[in-house]
Protein backbone atom coordinates (compact mmCIF):
# COMPACT_ATOMS: atom_id res chain seq x y z
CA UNK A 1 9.46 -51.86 2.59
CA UNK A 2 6.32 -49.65 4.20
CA UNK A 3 3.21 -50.85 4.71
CA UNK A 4 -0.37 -49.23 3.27
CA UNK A 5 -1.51 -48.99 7.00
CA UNK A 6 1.19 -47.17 8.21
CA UNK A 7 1.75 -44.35 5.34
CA UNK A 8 -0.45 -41.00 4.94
CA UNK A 9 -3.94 -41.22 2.92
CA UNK A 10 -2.57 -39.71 -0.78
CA UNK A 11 0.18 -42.08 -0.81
CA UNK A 12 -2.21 -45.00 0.21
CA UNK A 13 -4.69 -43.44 -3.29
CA UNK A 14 -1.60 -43.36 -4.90
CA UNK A 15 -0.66 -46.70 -4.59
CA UNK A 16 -3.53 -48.32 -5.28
CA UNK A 17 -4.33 -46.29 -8.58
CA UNK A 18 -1.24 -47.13 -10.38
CA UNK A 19 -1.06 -50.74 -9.09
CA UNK A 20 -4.91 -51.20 -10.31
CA UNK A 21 -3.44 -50.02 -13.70
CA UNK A 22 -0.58 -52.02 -13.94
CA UNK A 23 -2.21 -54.99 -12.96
CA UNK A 24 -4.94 -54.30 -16.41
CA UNK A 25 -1.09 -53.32 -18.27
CA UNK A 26 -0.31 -56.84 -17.54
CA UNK A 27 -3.72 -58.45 -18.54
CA UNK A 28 -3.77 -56.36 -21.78
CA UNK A 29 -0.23 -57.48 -22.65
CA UNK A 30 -0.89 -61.19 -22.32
CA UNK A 31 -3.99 -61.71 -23.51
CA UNK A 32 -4.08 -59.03 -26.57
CA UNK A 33 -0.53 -58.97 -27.08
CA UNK A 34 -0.45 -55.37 -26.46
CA UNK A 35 2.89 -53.08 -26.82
CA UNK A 36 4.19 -51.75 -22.81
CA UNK A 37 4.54 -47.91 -24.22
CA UNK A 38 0.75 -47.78 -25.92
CA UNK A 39 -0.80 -49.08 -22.87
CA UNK A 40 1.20 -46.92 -20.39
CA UNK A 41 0.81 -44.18 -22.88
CA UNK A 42 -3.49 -45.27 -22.77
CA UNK A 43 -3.01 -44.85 -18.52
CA UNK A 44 -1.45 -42.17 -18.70
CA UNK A 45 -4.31 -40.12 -20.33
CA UNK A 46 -6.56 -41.70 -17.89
CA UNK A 47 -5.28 -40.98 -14.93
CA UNK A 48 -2.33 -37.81 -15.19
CA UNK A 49 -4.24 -34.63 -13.23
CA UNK A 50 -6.34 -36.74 -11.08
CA UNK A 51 -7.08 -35.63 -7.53
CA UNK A 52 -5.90 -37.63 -4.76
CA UNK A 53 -6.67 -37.76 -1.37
CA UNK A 54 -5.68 -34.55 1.10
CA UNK A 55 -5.90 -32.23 -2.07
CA UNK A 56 -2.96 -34.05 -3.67
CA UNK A 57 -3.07 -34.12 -7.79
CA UNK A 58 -1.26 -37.62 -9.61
CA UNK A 59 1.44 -36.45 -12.07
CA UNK A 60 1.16 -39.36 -14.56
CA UNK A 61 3.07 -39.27 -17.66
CA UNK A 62 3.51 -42.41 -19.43
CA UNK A 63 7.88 -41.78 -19.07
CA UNK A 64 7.04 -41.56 -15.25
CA UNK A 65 4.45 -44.83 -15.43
CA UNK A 66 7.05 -46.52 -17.03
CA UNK A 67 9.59 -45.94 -14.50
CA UNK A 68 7.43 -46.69 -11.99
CA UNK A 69 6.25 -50.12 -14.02
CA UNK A 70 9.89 -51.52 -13.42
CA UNK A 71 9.77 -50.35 -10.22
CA UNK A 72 6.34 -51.91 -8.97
CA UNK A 73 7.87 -55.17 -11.05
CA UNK A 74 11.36 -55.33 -8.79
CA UNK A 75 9.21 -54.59 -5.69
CA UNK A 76 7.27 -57.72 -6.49
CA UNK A 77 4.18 -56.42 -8.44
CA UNK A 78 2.18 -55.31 -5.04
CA UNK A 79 0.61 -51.90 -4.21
CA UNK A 80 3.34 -51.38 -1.55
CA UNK A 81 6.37 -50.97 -3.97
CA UNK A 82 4.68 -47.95 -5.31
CA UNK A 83 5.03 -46.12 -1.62
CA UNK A 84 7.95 -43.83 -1.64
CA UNK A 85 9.97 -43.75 1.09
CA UNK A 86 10.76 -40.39 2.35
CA UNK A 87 12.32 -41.54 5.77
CA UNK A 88 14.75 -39.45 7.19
CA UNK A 89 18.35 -40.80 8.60
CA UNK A 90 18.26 -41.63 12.12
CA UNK A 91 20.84 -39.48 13.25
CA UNK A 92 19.03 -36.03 11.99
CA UNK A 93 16.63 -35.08 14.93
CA UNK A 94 13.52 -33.49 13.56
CA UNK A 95 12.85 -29.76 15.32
CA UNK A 96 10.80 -29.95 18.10
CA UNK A 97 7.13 -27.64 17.17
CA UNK A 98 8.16 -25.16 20.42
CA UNK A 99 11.30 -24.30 18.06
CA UNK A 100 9.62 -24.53 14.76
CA UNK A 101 6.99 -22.05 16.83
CA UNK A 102 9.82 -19.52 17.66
CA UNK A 103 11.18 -19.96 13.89
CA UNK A 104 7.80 -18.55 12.50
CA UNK A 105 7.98 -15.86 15.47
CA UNK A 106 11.31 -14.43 14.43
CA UNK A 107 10.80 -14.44 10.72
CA UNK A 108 7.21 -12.62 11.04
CA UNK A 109 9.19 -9.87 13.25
CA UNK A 110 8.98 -5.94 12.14
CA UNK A 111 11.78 -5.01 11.62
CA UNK A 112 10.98 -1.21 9.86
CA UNK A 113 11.69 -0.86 6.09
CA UNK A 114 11.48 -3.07 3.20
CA UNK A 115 13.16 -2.52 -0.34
CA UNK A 116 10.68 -2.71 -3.19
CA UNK A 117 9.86 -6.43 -2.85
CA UNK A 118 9.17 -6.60 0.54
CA UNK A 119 11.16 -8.89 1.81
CA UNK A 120 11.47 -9.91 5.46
CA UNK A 121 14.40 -11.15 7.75
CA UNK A 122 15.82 -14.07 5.81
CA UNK A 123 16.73 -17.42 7.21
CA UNK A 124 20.59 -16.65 7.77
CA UNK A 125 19.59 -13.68 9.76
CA UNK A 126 17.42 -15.91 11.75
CA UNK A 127 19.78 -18.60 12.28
CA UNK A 128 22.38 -16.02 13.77
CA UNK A 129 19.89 -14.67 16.08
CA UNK A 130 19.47 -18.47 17.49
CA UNK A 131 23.00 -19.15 17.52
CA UNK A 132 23.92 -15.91 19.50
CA UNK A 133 21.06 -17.17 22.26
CA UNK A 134 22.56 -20.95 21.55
CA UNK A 135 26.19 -19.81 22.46
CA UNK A 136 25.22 -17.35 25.33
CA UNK A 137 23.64 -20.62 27.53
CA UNK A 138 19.91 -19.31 26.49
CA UNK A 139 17.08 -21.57 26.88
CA UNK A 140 15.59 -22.23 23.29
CA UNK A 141 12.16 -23.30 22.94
CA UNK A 142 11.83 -27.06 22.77
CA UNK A 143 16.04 -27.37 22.98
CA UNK A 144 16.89 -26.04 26.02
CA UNK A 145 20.54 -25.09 26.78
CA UNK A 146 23.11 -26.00 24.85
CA UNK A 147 24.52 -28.22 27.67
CA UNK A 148 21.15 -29.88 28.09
CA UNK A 149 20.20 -30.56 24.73
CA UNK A 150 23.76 -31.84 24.24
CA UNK A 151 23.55 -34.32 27.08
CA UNK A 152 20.11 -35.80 25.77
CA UNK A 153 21.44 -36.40 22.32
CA UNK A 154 24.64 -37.45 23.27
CA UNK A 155 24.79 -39.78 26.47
CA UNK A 156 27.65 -41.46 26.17
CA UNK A 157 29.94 -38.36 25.30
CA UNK A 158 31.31 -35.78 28.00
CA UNK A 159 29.80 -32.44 28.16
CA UNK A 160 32.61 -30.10 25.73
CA UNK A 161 33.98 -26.66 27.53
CA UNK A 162 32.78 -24.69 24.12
CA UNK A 163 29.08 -24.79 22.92
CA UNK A 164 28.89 -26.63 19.06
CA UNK A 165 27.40 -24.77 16.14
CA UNK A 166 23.44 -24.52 15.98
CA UNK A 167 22.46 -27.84 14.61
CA UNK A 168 20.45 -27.22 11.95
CA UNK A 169 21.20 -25.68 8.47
CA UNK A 170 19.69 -22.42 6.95
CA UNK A 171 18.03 -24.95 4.26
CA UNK A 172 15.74 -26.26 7.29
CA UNK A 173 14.99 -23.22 8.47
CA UNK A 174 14.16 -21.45 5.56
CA UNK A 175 11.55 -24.55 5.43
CA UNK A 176 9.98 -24.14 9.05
CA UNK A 177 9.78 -20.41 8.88
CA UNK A 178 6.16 -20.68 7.07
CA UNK A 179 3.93 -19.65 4.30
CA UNK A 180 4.31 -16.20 2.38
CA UNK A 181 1.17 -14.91 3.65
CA UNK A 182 2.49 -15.58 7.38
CA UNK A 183 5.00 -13.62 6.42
CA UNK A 184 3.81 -10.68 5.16
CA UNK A 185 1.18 -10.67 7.54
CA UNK A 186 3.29 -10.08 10.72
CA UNK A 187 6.40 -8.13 9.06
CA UNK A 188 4.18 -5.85 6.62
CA UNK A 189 0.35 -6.67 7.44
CA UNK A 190 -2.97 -7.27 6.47
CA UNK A 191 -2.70 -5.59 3.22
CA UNK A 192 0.72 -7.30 2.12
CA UNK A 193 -0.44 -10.66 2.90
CA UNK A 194 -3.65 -10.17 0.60
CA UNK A 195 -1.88 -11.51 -2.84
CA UNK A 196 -1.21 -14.64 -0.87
CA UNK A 197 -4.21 -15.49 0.54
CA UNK A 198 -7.59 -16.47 -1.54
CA UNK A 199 -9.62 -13.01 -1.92
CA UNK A 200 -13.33 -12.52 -2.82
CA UNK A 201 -13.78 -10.52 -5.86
CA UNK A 202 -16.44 -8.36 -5.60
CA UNK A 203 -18.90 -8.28 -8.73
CA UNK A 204 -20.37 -4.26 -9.29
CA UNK A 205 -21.91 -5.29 -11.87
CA UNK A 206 -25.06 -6.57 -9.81
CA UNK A 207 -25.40 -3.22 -7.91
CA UNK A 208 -28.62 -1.65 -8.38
CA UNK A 209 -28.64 1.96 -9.59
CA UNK A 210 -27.96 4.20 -6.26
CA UNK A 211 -27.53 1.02 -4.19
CA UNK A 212 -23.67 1.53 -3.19
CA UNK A 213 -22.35 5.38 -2.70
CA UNK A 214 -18.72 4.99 -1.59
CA UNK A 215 -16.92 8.42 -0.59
CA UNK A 216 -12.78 9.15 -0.30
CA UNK A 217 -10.30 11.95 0.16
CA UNK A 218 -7.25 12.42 -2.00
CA UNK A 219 -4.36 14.73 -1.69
CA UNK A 220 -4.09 16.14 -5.38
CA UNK A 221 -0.78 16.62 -7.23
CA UNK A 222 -0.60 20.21 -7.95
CA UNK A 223 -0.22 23.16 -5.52
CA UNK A 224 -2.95 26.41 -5.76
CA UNK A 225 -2.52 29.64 -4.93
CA UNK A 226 -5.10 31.19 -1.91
CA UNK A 227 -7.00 34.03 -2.75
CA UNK A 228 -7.24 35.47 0.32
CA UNK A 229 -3.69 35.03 1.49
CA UNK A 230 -1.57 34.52 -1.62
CA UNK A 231 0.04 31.67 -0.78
CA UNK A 232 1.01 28.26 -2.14
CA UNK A 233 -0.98 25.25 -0.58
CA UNK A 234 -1.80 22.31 -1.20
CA UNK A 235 -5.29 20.77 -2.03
CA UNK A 236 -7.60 18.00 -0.79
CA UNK A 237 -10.02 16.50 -3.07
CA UNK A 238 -13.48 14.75 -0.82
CA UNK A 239 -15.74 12.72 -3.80
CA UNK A 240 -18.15 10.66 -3.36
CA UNK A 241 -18.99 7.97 -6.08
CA UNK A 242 -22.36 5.68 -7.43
CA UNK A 243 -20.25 2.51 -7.50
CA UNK A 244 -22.42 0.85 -9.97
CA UNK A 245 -22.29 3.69 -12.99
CA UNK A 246 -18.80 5.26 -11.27
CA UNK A 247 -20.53 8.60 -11.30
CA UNK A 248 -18.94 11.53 -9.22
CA UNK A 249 -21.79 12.82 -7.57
CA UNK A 250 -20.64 15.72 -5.94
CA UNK A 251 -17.06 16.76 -4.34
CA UNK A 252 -15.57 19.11 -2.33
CA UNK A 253 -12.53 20.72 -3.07
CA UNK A 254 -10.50 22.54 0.11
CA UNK A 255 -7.03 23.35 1.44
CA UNK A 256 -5.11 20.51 2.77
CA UNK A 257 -6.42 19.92 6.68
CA UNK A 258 -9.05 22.41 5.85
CA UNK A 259 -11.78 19.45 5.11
CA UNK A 260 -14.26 19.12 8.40
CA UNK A 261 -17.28 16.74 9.21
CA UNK A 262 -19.71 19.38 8.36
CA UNK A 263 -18.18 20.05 4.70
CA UNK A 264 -18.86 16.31 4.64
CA UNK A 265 -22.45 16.11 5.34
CA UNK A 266 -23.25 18.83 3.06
CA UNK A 267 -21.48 17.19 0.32
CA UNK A 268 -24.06 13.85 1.04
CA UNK A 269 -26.66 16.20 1.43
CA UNK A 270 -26.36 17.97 -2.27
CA UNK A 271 -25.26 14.24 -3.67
CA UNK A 272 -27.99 13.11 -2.55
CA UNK A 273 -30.07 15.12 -4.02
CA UNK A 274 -28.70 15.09 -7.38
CA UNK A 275 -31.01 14.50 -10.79
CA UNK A 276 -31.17 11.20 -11.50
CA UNK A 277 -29.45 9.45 -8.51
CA UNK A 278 -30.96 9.50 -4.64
CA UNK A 279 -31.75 6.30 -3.03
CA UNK A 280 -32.58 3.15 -3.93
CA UNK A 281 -36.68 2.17 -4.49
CA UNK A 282 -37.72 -0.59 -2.36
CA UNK A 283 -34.41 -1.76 -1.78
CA UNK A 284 -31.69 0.16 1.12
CA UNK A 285 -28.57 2.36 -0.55
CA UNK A 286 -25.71 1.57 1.22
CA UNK A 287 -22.93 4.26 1.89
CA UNK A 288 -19.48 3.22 2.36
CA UNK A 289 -16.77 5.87 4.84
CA UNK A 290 -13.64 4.86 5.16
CA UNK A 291 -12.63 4.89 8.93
CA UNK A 292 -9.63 7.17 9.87
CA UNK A 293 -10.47 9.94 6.93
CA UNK A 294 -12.58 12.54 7.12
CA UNK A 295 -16.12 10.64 7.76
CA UNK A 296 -20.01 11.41 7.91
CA UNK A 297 -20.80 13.02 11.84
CA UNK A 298 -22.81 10.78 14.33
CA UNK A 299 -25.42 12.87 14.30
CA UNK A 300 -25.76 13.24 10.71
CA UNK A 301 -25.46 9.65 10.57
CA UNK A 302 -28.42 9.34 12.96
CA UNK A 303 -30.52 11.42 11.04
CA UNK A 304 -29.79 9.95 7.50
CA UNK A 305 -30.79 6.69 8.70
CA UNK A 306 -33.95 7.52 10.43
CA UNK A 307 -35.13 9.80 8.72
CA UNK A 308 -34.91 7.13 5.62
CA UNK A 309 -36.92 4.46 7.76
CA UNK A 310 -34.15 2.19 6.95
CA UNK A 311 -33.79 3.55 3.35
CA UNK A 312 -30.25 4.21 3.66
CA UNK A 313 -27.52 2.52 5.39
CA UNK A 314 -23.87 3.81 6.67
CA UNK A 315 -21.08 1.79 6.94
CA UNK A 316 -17.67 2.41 8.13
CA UNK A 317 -14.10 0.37 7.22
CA UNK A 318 -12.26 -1.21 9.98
CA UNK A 319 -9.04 0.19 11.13
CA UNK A 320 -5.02 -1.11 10.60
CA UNK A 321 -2.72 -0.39 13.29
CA UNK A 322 -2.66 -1.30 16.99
CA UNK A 323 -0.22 -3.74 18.92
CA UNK A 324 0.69 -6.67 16.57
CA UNK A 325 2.32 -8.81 19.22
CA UNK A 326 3.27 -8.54 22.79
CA UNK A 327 6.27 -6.25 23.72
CA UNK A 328 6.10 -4.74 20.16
CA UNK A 329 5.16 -0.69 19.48
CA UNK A 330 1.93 0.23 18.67
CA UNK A 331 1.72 0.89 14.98
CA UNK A 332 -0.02 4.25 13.81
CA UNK A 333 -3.65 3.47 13.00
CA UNK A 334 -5.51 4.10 9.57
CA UNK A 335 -7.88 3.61 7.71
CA UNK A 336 -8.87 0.40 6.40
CA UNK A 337 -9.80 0.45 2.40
CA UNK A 338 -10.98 -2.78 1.86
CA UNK A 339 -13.92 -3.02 -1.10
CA UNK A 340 -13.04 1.01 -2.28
CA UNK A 341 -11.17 -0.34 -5.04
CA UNK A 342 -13.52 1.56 -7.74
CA UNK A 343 -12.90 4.69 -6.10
CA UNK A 344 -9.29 4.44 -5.35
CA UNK A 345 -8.94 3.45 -9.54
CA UNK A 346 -10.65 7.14 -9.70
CA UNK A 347 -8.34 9.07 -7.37
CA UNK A 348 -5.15 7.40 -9.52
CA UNK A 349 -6.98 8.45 -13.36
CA UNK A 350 -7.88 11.63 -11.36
CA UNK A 351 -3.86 12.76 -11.71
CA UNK A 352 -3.73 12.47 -14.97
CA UNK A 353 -6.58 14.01 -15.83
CA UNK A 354 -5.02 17.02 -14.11
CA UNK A 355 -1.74 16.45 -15.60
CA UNK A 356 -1.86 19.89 -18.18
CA UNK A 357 -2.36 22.13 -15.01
CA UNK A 358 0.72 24.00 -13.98
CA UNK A 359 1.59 23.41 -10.44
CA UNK A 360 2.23 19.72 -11.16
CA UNK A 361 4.18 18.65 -7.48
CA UNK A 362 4.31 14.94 -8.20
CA UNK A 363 3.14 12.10 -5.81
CA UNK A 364 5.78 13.13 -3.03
CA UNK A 365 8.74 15.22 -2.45
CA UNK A 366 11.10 13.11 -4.51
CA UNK A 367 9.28 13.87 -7.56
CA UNK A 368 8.74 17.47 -6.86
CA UNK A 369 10.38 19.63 -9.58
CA UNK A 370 13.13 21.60 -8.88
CA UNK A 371 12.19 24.94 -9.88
CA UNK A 372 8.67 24.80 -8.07
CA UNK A 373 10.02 24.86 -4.50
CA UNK A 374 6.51 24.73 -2.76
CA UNK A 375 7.21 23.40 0.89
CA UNK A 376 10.61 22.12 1.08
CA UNK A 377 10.32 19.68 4.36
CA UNK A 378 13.84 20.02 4.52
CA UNK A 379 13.76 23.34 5.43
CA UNK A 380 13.81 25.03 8.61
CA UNK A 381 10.45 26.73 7.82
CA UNK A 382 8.45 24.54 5.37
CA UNK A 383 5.70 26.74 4.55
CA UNK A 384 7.45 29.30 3.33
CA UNK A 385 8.40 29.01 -0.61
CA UNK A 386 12.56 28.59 -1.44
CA UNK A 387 13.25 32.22 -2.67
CA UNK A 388 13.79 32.03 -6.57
CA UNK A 389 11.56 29.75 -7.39
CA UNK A 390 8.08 29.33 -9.35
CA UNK A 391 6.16 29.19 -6.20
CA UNK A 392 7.95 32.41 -4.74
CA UNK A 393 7.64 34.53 -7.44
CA UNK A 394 3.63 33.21 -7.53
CA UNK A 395 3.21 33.87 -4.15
CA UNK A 396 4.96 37.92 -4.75
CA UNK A 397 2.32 38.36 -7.70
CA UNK A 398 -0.65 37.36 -5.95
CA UNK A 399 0.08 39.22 -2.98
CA UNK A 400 1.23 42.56 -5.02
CA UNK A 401 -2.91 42.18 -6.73
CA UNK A 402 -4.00 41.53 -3.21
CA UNK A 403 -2.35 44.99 -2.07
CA UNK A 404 -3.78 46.32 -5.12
CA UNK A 405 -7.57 45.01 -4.84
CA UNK A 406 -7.20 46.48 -1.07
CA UNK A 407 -6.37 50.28 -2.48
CA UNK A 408 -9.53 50.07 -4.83
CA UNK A 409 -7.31 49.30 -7.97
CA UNK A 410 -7.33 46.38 -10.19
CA UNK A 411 -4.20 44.37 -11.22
CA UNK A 412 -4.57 42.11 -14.23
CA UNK A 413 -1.90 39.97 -13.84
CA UNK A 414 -1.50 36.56 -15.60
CA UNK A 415 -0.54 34.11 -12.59
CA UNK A 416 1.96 31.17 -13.38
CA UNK A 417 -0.36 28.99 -10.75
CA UNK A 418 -3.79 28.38 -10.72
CA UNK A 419 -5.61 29.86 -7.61
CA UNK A 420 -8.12 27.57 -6.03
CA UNK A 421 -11.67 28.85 -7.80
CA UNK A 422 -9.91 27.92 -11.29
CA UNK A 423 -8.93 24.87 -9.74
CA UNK A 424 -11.71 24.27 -8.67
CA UNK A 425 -13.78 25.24 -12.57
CA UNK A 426 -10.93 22.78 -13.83
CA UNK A 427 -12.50 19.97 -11.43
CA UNK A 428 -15.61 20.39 -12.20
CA UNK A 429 -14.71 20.10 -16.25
CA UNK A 430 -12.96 16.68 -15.22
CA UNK A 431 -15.65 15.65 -13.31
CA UNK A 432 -18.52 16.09 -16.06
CA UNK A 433 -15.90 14.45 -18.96
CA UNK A 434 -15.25 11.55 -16.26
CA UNK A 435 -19.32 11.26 -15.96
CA UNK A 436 -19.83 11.43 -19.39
CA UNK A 437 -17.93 8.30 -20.31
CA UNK A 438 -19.32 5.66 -22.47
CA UNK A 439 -18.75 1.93 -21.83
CA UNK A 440 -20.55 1.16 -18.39
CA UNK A 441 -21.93 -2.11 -18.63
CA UNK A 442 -24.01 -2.08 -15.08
CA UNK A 443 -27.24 -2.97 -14.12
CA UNK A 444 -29.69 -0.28 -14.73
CA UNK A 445 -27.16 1.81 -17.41
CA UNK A 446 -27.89 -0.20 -20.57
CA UNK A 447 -30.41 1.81 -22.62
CA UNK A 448 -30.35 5.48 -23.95
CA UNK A 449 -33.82 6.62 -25.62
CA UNK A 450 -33.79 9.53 -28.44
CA UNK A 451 -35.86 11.37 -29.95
CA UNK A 452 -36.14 13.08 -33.08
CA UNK A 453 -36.62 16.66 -33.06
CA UNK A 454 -35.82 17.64 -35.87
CA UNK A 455 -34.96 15.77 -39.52
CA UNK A 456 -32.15 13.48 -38.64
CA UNK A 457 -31.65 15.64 -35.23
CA UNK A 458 -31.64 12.93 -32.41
CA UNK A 459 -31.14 13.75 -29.02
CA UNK A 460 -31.38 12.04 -25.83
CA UNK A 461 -34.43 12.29 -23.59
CA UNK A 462 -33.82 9.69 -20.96
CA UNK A 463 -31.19 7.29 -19.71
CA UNK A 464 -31.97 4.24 -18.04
């Protein structure tokens, strides 16, 4: 039988809580005649869901008490025959840490793709990879050779001409090869691990008004045509958002890779300087870039912050990528976009708020439609349009009115694709019905004053 002394602190609280309570079971049954079930039933209310020592939690229903009772009765009615014993046979040899170490290296490999629940190498997978090493004469970690680790657990029998199977199962393993955030951490990273880790959640609703501006680039959905050229491109979106109402302040709207650090500063400049927002009074606004997009200059940066005397504040996200372990490839960096979870909700709403435009592309190639044919990547020239096709013909009618507007003549023509200044109008319509919004329950947004001006004519004359 163990002993108290010699078994880990939980089982030691376990112990001693249910043999404190069988020991009043026994009192209550002789003295007031009580029934077994109603006082087990009476424990088991008291003490089912109570924390143990090391974090542990007693599962006490009074079906499992009373299997327990009989048990603590056989064992002699001491704390001690309460202890389960989870001793393992002699002849399994527990895995030495070096190999349990090499285990969690292996199954936290990258490997390249996942399917759509990210799942890394498996057990069996990492089993064979240890078995190939085992059989070639390889030095494991904490094993050794085969021949070596044979000898030590088996003195007394001769050294066999063929190497035996790995000795341990997939089962065990699958056990050593660690938590799911390990996991996803060094196949996937930071990002995949999140949902298996304890997060902070961050509450916006205790942001001052024009404390927190947050800015973001998004590749929109739908293709324009150029004036100037008459070709199909695609479109970048640059916003910048007051976190605590979700405002758009101001935006930028350019061809894809046209977007530079300048366009960016202007854009904070005119935001900035919008009715109604600016920066916070006696307290710092804070202005969030993510790191690896398009981001506010040095300079700029420099100027912003003293010319504010502290008033405002830049910040800029980390960065994923680099050299996750020794001897693996460097991974491509980007941007980190930790706490821009309000404006990454926008950019997602901001497709389907665009969704009646024509030019619709979808969220990647896959999803293009077949009849728009704007920059096939499968094609030996990408940028030009598949002849045939929506984008084509667009591209022929914009550049026949461009010949036209050239020889003094105007052709009215009725384009099947938006070109990038009604685009842009349609952005600015989305932005003001997005701003307009009712619901916001942040600090600061909670009170709308009217006034009469006329009999039962109300209209608004300040927000606050």
């Amino acid at each position: 039988m163990a002993t108290l002394s010699k078994t880990s602190s939980w089982q030691r609280d376990r112990a001693t809580r249910l043999h404190e309570a069988y020991l009043m079971i026994e009192r209550s049954m002789q003295l007031e005649n009580a029934a077994l079930v109603k006082s087990l039933q009476s424990v088991s209310a008291q003490l089912d869901g109570t924390s143990l020592a090391g974090g542990h939690i007693l599962r006490a229903s009074w079906r499992t008490l009373r299997t327990l009772y009989y048990v603590w009765v056989k064992g002699g009615k001491v704390a001690t025959a309460l202890i389960t014993d989870y001793a393992s046979p002699q002849h399994i040899k527990r895995l030495p840490d070096e190999t349990v170490a090499e285990i969690k290296r292996l199954a936290t490999t990258k490997t390249g793709g996942r399917d759509k629940h990210q799942n890394g190498i498996e057990a069996p997978a990492i089993r064979q990879k240890l078995q190939e090493r085992w059989w070639k004469g390889e030095a494991l970690p904490g094993l050794g050779t085969w021949q070596e680790w044979f000898a030590l657990t088996y003195p007394a029998l001769a050294l066999p001409c063929n190497p035996p199977e790995f000795p341990w199962c997939d089962k065990t393993i699958r056990r050593k090869m660690g938590p799911k955030a390990l996991l996803r951490m060094g196949a996937l990273g930071h990002a995949a691990a999140l949902k298996h880790m304890p997060t902070m959640k961050r509450d916006y609703s205790k942001l001052r008004k024009c404390e927190l501006y947050t800015l973001d680039d998004v590749k929109l959905d739908l293709v324009a045509l150029c004036e100037l050229t008459g070709k199909v491109i695609d479109m970048t979106l640059y916003v910048l958002m007051e976190v605590a109402s979700r405002s758009i302040v101001s935006f930028t709207l350019k061809p894809k890779n046209a977007i530079r650090a300048e366009d960016v500063d202007e854009m904070l400049a005119h935001g900035l300087q919008t009715d109604g927002f600016g920066i916070g009074v006696d307290y710092p606004t804070h202005i969030w870039f993510e790191r690896g997009t398009i981001a506010c200059s040095e300079a700029a940066q420099r100027v912003l912050e003293a010319g504010s005397e502290g008033g405002i504040i830049i910040h800029r996200t980390s960065m994923d990528g680099g050299v996750s372990w020794i001897g693996c490839a460097a991974d491509k960096a980007s941007g980190h976009s930790a706490g821009k979870a309000a404006i990454e909700s926008f950019n997602r709403n901001l497709h389907r708020y665009l969704l009646h435009l024509p030019g619709q592309r979808g969220n990647n190639y896959g999803n293009m439609p077949a009849n728009l044919g704007a920059g096939d990547p499968m094609a030996k020239d990408a940028s030009k349009s598949e002849r045939g096709t929506l984008a084509a013909e667009a591209e022929k009618l914009a550049q026949f009115a461009l010949t036209a507007a050239l020889l003094g003549q105007k052709a009215d023509l009725k384009l099947p694709l938006l070109t990038i200044s009604q685009l842009q109008q349609e952005v600015r319509i989305v932005m003001q019905l997005h701003n307009n919004r009712r619901g916001h329950s942040f600090q600061g947004f909670h009170h709308e004053s009217e006034a009469e001006v006329a009999p039962g004519v109300w209209h608004i004359v300040s927000t606050r």
